[in-house]
C-alpha atoms as a PDB file:
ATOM      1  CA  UNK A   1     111.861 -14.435  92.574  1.00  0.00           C
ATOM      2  CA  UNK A   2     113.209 -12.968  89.669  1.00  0.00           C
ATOM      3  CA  UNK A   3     109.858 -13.215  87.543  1.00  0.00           C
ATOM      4  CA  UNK A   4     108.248 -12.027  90.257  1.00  0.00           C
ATOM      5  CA  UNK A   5     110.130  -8.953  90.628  1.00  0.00           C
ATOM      6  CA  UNK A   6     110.085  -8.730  86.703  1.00  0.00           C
ATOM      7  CA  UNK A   7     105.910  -8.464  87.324  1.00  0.00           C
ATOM      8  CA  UNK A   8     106.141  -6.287  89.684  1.00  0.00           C
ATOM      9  CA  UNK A   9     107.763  -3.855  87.366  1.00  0.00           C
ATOM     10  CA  UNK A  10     105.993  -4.459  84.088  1.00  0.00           C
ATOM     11  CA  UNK A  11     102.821  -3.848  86.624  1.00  0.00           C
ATOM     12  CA  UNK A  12     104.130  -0.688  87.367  1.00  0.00           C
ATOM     13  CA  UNK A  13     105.483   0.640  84.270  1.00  0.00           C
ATOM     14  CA  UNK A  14     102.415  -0.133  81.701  1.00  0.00           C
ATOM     15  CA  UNK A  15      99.197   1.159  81.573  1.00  0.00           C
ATOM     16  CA  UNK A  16      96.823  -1.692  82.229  1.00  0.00           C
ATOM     17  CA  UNK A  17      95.652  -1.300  77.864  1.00  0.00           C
ATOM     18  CA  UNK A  18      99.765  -2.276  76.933  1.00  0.00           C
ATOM     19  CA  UNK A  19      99.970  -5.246  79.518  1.00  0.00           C
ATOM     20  CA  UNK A  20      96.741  -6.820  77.992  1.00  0.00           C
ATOM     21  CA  UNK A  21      98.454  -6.006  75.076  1.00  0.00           C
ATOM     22  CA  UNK A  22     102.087  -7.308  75.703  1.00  0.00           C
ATOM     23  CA  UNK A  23     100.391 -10.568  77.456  1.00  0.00           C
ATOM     24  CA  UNK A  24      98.060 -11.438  74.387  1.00  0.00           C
ATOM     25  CA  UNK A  25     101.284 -11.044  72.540  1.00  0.00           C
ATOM     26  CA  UNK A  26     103.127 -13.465  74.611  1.00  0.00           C
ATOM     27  CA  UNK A  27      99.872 -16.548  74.238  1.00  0.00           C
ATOM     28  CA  UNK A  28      99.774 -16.465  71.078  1.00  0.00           C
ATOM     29  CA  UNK A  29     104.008 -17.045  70.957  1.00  0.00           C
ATOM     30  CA  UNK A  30     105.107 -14.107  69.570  1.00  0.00           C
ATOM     31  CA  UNK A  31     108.722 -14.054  70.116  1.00  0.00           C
ATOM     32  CA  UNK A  32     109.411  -9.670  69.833  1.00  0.00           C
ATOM     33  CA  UNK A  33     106.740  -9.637  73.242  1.00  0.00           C
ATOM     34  CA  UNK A  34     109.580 -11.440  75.064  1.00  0.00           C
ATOM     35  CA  UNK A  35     112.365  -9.398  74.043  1.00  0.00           C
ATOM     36  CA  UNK A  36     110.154  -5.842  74.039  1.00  0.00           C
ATOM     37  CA  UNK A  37     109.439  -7.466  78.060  1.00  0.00           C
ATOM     38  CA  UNK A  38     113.080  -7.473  78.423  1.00  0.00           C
ATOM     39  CA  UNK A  39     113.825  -4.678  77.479  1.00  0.00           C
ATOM     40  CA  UNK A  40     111.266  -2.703  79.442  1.00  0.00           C
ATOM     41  CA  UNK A  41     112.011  -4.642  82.757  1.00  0.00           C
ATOM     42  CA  UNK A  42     115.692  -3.616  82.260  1.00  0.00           C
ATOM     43  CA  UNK A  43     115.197   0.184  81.365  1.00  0.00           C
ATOM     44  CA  UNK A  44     112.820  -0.066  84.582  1.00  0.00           C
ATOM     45  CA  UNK A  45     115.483  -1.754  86.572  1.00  0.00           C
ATOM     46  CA  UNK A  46     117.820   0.804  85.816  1.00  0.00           C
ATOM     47  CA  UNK A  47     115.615   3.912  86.614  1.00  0.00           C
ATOM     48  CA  UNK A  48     115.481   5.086  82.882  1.00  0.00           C
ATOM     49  CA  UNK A  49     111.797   4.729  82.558  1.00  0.00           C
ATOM     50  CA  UNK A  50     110.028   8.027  84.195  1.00  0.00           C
ATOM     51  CA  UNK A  51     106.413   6.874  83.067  1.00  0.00           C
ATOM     52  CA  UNK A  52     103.811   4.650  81.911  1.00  0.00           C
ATOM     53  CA  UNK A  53     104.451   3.270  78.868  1.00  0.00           C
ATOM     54  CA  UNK A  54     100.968   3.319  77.530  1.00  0.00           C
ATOM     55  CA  UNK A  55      99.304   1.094  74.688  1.00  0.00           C
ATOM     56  CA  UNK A  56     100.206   3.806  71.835  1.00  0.00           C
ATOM     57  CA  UNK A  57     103.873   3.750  72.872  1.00  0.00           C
ATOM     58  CA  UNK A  58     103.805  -0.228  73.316  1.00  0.00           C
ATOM     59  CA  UNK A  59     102.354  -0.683  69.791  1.00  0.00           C
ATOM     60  CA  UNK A  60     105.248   1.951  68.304  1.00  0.00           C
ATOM     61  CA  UNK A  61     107.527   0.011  69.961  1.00  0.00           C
ATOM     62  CA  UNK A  62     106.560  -3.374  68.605  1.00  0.00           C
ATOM     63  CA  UNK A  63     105.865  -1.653  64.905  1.00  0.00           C
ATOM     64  CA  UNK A  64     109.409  -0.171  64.816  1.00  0.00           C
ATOM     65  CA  UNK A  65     110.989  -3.803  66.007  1.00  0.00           C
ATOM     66  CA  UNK A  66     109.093  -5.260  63.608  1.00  0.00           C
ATOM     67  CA  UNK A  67     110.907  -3.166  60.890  1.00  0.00           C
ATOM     68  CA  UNK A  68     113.846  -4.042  61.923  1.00  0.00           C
ATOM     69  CA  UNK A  69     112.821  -7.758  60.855  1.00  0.00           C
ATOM     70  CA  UNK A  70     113.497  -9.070  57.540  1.00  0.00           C
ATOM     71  CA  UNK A  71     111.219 -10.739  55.590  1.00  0.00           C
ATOM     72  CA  UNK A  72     112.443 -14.089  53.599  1.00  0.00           C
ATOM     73  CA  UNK A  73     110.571 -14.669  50.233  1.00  0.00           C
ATOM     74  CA  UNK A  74     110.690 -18.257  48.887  1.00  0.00           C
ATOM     75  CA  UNK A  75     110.051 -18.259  44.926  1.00  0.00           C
ATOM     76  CA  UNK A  76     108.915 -21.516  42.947  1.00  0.00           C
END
């Protein structure tokens, strides 16, 4: 029920371009589409979305948690 409900929502709250985005994301087993899902779903959940997140947003979002990544170099 809960994943439906979650669908419902991330229906709702992204333009159709971000949840081809956002589900491409998720095939391939990129970890940051679960947790940028999450945390959509719960902002929707607790009424602070008032729009459409649309594709430009979505790919801000995923750019500026993919900053906050560090990156591990491995020297010979």
């Amino acid at each position: 029920e809960l994943a439906e409900l979650r669908e419902k929502y991330l229906r709702v709250y992204l333009t159709p371009e971000a949840r081809y985005r956002l589900n491409n994301l998720k095939l391939v087993g990129n970890e940051t589409a679960n947790v940028l899902e999450d945390k959509i779903f719960e902002l929707a959940i607790n009424g602070k979305l008032d729009h459409q997140i649309s594709d430009e947003e979505l790919k801000d979002l995923l750019s500026k948690m993919q900053a906050n990544k560090r990156e591990f170099k491995i020297v010979w």
